[in-house]
Structure formats: C-alpha cells, structure tokens
N, C-alpha and C. Protein backbone atom coordinates (compact mmCIF):
# COMPACT_ATOMS: atom_id res chain seq x y z
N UNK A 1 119.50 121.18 -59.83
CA UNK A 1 119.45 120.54 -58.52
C UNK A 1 119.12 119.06 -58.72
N UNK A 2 119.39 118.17 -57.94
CA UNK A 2 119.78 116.61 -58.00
C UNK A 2 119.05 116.31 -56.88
N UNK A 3 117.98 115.41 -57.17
CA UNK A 3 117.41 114.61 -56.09
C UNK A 3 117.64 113.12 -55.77
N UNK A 4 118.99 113.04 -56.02
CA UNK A 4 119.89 111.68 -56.40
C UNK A 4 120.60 111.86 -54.65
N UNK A 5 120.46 110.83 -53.83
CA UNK A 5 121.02 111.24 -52.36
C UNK A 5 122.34 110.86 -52.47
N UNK A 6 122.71 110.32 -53.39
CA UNK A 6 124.32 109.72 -53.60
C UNK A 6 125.08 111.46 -53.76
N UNK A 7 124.27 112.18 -53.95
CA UNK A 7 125.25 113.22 -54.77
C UNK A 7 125.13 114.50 -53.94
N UNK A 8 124.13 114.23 -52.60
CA UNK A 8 124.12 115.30 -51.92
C UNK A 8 125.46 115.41 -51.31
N UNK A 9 125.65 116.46 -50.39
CA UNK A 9 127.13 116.20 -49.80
C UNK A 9 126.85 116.04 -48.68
N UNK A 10 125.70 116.47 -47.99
CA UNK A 10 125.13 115.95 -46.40
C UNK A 10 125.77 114.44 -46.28
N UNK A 11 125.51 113.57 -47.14
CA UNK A 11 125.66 112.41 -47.24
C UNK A 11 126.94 111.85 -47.63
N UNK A 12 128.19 112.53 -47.28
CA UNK A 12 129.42 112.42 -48.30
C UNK A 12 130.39 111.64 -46.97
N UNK A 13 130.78 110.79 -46.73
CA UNK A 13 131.54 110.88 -45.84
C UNK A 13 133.16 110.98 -45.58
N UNK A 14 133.61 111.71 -47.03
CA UNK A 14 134.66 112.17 -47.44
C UNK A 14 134.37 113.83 -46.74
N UNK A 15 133.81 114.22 -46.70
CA UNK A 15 133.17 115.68 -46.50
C UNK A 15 133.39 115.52 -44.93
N UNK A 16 132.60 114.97 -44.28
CA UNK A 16 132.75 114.74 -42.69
C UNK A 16 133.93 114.32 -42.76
N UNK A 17 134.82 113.69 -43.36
CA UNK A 17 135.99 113.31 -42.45
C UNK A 17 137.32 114.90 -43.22
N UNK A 18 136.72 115.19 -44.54
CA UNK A 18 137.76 116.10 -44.41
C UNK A 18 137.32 117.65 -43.59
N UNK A 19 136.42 117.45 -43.31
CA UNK A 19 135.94 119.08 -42.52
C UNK A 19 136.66 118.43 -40.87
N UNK A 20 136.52 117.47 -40.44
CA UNK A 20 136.84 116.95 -39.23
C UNK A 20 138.44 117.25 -39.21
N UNK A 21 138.96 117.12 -40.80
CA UNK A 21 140.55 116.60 -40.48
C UNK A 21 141.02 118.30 -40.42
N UNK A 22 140.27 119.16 -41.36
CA UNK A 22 140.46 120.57 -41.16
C UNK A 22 140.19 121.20 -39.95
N UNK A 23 139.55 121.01 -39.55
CA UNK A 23 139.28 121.64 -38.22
C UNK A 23 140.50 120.60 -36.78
N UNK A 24 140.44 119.58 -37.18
CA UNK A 24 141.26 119.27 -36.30
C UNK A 24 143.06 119.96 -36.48
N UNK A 25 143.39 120.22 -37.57
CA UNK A 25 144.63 120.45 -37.72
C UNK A 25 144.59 122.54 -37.63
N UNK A 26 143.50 123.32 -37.19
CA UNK A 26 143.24 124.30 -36.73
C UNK A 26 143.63 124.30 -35.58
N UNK A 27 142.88 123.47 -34.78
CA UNK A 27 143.04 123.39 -33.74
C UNK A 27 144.52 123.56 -33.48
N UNK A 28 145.52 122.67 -33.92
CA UNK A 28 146.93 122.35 -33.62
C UNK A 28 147.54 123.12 -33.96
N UNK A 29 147.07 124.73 -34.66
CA UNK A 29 147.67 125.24 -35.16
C UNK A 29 148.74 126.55 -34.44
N UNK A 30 147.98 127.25 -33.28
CA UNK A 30 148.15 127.85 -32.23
C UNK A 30 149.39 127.29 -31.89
N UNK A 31 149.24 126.07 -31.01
CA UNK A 31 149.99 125.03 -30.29
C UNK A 31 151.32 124.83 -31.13
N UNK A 32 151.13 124.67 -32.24
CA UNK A 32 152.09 123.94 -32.99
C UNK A 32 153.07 125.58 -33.48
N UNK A 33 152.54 126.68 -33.29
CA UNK A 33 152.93 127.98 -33.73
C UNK A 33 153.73 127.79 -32.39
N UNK A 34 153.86 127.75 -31.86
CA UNK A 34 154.87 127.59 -30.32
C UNK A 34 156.02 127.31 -30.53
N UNK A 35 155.57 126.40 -30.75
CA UNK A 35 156.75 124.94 -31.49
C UNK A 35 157.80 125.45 -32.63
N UNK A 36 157.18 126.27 -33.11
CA UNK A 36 157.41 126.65 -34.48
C UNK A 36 157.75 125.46 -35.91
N UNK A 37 156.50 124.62 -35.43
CA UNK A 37 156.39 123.73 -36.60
C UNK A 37 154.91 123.82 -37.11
N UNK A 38 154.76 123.47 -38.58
CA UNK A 38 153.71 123.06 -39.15
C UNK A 38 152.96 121.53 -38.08
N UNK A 39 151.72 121.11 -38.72
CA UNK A 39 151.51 119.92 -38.67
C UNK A 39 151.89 118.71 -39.31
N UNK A 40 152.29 119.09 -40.35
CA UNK A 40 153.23 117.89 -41.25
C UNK A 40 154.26 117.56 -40.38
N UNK A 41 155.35 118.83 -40.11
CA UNK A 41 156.15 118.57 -39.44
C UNK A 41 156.44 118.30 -37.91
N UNK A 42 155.14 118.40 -37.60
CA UNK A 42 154.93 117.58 -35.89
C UNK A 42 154.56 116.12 -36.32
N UNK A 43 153.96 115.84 -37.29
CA UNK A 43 154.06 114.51 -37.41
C UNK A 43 155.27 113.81 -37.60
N UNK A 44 156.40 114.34 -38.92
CA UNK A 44 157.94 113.63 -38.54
C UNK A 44 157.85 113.71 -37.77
N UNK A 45 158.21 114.94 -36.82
CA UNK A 45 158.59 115.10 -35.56
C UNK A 45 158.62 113.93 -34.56
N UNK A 46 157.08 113.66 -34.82
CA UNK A 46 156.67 112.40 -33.80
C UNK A 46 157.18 110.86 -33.88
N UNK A 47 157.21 111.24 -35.37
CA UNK A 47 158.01 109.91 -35.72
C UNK A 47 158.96 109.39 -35.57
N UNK A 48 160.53 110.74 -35.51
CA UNK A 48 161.68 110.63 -35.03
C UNK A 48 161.94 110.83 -33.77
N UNK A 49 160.84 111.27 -32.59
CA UNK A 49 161.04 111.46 -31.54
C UNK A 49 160.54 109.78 -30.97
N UNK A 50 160.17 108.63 -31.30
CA UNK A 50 160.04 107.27 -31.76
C UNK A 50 161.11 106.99 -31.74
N UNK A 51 161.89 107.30 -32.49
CA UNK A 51 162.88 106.44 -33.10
C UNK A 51 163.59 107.98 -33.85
N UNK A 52 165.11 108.42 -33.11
CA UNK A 52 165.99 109.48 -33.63
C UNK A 52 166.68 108.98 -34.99
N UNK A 53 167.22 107.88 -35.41
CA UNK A 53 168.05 107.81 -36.47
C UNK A 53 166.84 106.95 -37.38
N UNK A 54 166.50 107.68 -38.07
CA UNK A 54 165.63 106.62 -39.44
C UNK A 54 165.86 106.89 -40.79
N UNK A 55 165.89 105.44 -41.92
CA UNK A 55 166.23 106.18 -43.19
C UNK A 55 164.94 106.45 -43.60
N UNK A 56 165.12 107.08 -45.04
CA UNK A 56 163.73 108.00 -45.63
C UNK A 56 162.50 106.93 -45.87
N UNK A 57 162.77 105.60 -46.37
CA UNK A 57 161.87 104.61 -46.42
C UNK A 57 161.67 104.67 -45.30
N UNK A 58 161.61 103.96 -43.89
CA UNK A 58 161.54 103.98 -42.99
C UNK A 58 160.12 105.14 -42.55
N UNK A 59 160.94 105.97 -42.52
CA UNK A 59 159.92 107.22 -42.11
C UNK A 59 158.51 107.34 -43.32
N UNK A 60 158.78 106.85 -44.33
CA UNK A 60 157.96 106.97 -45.59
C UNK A 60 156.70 106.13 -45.09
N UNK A 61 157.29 104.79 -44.04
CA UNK A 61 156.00 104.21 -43.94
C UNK A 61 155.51 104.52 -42.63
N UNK A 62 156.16 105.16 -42.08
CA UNK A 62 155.30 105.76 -40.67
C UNK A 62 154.79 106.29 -40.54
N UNK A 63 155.27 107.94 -41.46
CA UNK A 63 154.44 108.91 -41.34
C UNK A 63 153.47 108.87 -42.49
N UNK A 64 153.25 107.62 -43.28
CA UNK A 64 152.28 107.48 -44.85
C UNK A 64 152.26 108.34 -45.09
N UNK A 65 153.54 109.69 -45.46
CA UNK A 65 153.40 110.45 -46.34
C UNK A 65 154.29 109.94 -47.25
N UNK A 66 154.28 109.91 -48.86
CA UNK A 66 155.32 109.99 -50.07
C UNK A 66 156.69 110.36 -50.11
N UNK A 67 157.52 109.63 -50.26
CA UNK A 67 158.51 110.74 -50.51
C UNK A 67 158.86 112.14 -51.07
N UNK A 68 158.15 112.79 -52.58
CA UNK A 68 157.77 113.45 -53.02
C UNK A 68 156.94 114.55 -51.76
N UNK A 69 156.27 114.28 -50.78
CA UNK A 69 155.99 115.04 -49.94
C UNK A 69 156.71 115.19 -48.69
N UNK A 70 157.38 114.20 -48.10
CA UNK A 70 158.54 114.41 -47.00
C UNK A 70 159.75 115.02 -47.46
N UNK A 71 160.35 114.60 -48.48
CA UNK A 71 161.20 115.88 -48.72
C UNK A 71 161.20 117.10 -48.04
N UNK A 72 160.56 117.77 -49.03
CA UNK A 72 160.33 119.05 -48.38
C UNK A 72 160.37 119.96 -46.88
N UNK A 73 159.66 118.93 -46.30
CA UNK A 73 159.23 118.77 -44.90
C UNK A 73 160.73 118.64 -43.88
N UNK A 74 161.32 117.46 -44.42
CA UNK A 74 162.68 117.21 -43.74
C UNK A 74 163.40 118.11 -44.19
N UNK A 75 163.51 118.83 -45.34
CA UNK A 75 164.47 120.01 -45.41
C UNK A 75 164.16 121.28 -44.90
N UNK A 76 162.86 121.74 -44.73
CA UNK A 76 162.52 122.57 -43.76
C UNK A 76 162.62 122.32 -42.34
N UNK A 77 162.81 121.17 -41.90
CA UNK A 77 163.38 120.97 -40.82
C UNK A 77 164.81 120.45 -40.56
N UNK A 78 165.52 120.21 -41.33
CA UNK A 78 167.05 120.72 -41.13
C UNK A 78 167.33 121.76 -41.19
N UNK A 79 166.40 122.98 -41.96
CA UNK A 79 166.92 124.43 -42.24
C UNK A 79 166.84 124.87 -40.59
N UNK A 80 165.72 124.28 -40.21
CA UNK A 80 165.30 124.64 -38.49
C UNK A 80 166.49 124.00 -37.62
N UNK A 81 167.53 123.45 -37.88
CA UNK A 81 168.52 122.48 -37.19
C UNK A 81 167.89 121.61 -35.97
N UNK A 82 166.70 120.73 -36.80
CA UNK A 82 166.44 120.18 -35.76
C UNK A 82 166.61 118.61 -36.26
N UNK A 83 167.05 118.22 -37.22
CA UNK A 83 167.82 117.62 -38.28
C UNK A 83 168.54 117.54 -38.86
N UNK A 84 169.11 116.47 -39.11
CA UNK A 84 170.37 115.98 -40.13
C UNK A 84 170.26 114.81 -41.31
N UNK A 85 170.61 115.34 -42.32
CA UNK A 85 170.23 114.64 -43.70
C UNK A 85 171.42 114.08 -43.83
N UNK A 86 172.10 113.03 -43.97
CA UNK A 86 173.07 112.46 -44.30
C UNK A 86 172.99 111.06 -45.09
N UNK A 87 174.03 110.59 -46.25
CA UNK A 87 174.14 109.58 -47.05
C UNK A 87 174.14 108.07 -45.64
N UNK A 88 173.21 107.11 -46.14
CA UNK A 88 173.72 106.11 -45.02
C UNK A 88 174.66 105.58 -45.38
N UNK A 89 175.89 105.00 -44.34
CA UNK A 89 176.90 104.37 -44.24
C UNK A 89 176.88 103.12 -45.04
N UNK A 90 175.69 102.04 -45.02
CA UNK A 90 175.71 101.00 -45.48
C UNK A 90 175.12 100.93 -46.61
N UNK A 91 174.85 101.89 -47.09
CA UNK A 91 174.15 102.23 -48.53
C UNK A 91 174.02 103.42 -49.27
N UNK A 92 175.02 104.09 -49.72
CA UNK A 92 174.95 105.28 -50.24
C UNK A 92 173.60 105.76 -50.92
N UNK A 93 173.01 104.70 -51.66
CA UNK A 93 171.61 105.22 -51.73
C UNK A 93 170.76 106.02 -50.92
N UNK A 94 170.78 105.36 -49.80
CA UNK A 94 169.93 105.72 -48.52
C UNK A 94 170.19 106.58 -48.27
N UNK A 95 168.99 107.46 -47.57
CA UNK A 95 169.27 109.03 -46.56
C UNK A 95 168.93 108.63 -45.20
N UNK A 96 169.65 109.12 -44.45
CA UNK A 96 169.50 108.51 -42.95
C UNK A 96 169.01 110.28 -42.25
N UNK A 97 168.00 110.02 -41.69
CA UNK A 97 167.67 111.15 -40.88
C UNK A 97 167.81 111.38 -39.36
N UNK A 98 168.29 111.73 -38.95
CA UNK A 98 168.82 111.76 -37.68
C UNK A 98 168.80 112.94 -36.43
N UNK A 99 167.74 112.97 -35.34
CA UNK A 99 167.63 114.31 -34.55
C UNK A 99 168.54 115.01 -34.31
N UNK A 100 169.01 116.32 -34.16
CA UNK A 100 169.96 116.66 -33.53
C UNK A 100 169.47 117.20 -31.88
N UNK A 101 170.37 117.30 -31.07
CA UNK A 101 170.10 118.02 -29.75
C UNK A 101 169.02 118.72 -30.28
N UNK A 102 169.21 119.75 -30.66
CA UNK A 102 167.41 121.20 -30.69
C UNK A 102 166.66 120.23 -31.37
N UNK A 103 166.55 119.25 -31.80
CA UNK A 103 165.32 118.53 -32.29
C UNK A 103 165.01 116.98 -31.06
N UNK A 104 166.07 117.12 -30.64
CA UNK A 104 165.50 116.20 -29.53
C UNK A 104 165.01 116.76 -28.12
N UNK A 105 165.21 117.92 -28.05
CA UNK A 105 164.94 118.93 -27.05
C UNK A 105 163.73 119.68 -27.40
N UNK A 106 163.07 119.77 -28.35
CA UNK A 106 161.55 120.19 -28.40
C UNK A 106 160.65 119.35 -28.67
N UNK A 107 161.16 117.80 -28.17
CA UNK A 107 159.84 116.94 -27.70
C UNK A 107 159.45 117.00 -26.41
N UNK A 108 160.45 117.73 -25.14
CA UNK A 108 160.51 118.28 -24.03
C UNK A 108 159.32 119.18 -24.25
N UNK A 109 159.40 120.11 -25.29
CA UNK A 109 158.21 121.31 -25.35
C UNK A 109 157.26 120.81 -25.73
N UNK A 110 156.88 119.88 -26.81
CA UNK A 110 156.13 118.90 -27.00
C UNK A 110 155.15 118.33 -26.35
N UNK A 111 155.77 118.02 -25.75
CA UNK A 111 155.19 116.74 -24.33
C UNK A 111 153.68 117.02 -24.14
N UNK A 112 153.22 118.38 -23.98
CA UNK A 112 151.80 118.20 -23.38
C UNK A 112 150.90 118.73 -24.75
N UNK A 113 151.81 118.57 -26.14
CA UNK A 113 150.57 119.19 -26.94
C UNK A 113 149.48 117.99 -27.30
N UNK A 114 149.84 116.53 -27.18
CA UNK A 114 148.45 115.84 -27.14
C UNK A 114 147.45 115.76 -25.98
N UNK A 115 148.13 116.23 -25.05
CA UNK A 115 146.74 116.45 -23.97
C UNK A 115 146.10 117.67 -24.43
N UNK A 116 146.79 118.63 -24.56
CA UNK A 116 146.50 120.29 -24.64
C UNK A 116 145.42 120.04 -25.82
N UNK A 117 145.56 119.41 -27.19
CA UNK A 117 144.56 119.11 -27.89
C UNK A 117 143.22 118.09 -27.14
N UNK A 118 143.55 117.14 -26.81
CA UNK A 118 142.43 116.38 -26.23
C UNK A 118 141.74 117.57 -25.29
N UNK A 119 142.07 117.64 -24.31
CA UNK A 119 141.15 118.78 -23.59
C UNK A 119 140.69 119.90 -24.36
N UNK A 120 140.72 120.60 -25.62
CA UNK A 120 140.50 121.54 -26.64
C UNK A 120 138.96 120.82 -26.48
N UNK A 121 139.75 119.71 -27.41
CA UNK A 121 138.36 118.96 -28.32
C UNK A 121 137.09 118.66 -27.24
N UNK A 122 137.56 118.26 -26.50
CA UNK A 122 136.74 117.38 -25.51
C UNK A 122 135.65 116.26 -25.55
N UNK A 123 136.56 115.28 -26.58
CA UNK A 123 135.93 114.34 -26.58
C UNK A 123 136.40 112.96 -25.73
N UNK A 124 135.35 111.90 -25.36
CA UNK A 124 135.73 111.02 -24.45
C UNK A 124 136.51 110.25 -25.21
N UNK A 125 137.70 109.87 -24.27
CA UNK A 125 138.81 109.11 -24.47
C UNK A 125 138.47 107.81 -25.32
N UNK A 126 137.08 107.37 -24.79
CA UNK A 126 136.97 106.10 -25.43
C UNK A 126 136.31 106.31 -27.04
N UNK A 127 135.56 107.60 -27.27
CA UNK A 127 135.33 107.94 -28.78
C UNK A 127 136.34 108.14 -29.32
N UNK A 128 136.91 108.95 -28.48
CA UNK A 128 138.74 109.41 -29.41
C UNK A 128 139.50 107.56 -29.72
N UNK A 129 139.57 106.63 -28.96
CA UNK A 129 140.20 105.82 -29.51
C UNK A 129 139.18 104.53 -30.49
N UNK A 130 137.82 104.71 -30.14
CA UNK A 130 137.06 104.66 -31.45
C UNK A 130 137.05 104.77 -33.03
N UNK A 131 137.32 106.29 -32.80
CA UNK A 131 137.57 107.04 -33.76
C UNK A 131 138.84 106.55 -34.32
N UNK A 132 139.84 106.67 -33.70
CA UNK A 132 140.74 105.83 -34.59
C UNK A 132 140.94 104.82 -34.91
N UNK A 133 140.23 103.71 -34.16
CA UNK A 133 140.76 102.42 -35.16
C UNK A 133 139.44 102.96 -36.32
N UNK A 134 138.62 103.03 -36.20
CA UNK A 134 137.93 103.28 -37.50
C UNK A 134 138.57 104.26 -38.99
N UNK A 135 139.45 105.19 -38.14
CA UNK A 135 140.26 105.48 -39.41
C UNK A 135 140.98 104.61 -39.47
N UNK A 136 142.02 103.92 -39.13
CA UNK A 136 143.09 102.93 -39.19
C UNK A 136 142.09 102.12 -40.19
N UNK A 137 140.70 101.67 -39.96
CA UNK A 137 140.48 100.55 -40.64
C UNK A 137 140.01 101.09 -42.00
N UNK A 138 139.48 102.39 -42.03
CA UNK A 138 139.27 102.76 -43.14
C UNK A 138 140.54 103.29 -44.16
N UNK A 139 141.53 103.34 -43.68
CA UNK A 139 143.24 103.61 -44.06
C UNK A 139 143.66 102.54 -44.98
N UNK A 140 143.69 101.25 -44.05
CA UNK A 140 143.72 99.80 -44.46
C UNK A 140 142.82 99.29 -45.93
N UNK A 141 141.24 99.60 -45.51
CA UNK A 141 140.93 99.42 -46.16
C UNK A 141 141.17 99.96 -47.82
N UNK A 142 141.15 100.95 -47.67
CA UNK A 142 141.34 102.07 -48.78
C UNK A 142 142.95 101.62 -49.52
N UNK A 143 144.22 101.15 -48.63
CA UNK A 143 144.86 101.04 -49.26
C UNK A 143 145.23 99.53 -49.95
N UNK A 144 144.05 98.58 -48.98
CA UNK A 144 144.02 97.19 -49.65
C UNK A 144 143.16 96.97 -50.84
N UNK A 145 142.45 98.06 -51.17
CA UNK A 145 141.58 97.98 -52.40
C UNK A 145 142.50 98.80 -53.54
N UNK A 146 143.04 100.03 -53.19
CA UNK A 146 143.65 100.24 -53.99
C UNK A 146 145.12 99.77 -54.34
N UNK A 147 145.83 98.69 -53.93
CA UNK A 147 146.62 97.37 -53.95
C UNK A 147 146.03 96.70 -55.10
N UNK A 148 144.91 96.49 -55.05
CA UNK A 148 144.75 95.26 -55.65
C UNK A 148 143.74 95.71 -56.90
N UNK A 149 143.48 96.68 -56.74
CA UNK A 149 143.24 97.43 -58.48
C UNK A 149 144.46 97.71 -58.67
N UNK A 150 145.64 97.91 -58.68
CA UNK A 150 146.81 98.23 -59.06
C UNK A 150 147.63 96.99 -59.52
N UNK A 151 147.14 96.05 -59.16
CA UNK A 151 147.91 94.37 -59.66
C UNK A 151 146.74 94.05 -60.56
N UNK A 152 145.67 94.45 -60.57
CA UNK A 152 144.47 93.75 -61.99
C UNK A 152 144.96 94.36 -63.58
C-alpha cells in the first residue's frame, strides 16, 4: 500500500473522466439500441447528418477518431445501407462518404436522442455546457502538448 497521493486513484482525474465517459455512453445505449447503432456510430452519424457527402479525412477530423478506427465503423454502416463508400471523382485516392435516403432518414428518429439523454442525466444546461468546453480545452490541450513532443 502507497501513501504517495499521486498514486491513489481517488485522485486520478483520468479515472473520473473515464468512469463519467462509461457511464455516459450506457446511458446512450438503450436509445441508441433503437436506432440500431453503436455510439461510435451515432457519432459519424452526427457528423454526416452535418454535412451528407464527406471525404474520410474530412470526417477523420470531426469525429477525432483515426482512420484505422473509422473504417470499420463506416463499413458497418454501409453494411446497414445507411452509407455509401465510393472513390472521389477528383481524386481517386480519396473515399467520399455519402448518406443514403435510410441514413438520412434516421436523423428524423434521431432528433430527440440528445434531449432524451439530457433529461436522463439531469444535469443543468449551464454545467452540461461547462463541462464541455472544459473537455474541449482539455482535448486541445492534450493534443497541443502531444504536437509538440512529437516535433522535439
């Protein structure tokens, strides 16, 4: 046993934010079983319901997931035909992702799962948008430090 407070986990705030991020994506889980999507894939979702035609970069920096991890995700959701994977026109490199009707038609079903969560949680609107710029800034931060250990 360690009487070092750096090493307790009471004190971890990796711990609070990943028990927070687990329990929050529980929550969505019901809701999102409706849908018949994961939470990964309500996040594309959200992204292309933004904006229907995007290439894979594009979406890479919206949804800050990897390519190596959207893959997957977008092909489980073309298997769902709620997507289309196609070469882009102006760059054969590129993959252009693009809604189809049944994927632009279950943001219709969509529509009330961020209230339906906010009222779950029940926290005040103004902590809830608290709360996020503080992740946003801790996002930022985290990826401007690790930027710049990566150029030293």
């Amino acid at each position: 046993m360690t009487d070092i407070p750096a090493l307790k986990l009471k004190n971890q705030v990796c711990h609070s934010l990943y028990s927070a991020t687990n329990a929050l994506i529980r929550a969505y889980r019901p809701v999102l079983d409706r849908l018949g999507l994961t939470y990964a894939q309500y996040l594309v979702m959200l992204a292309l319901w933004d904006e229907d035609t995007v290439i894979i970069k594009n979406l890479v920096q919206r949804t800050r997931f990897d390519a190596g991890t959207l893959t997957p995700i977008l092909k489980r959701l073309e298997s769902k035909a709620l997507v289309t994977i196609a070469k882009s026109s102006g760059d054969s490199r590129q993959k252009v992702i693009v809604l189809t009707p049944q994927g632009k038609a279950l943001a219709d079903r969509a529509r009330k799962t961020p209230d339906n969560i906010t009222r779950q949680i029940a926290m005040a609107p103004e902590d809830a948008q608290q709360l996020k710029a503080l992740a946003e800034q801790l996002y930022t931060l985290i990826n401007n430090n690790l930027l710049e250990n990566d150029t030293e």
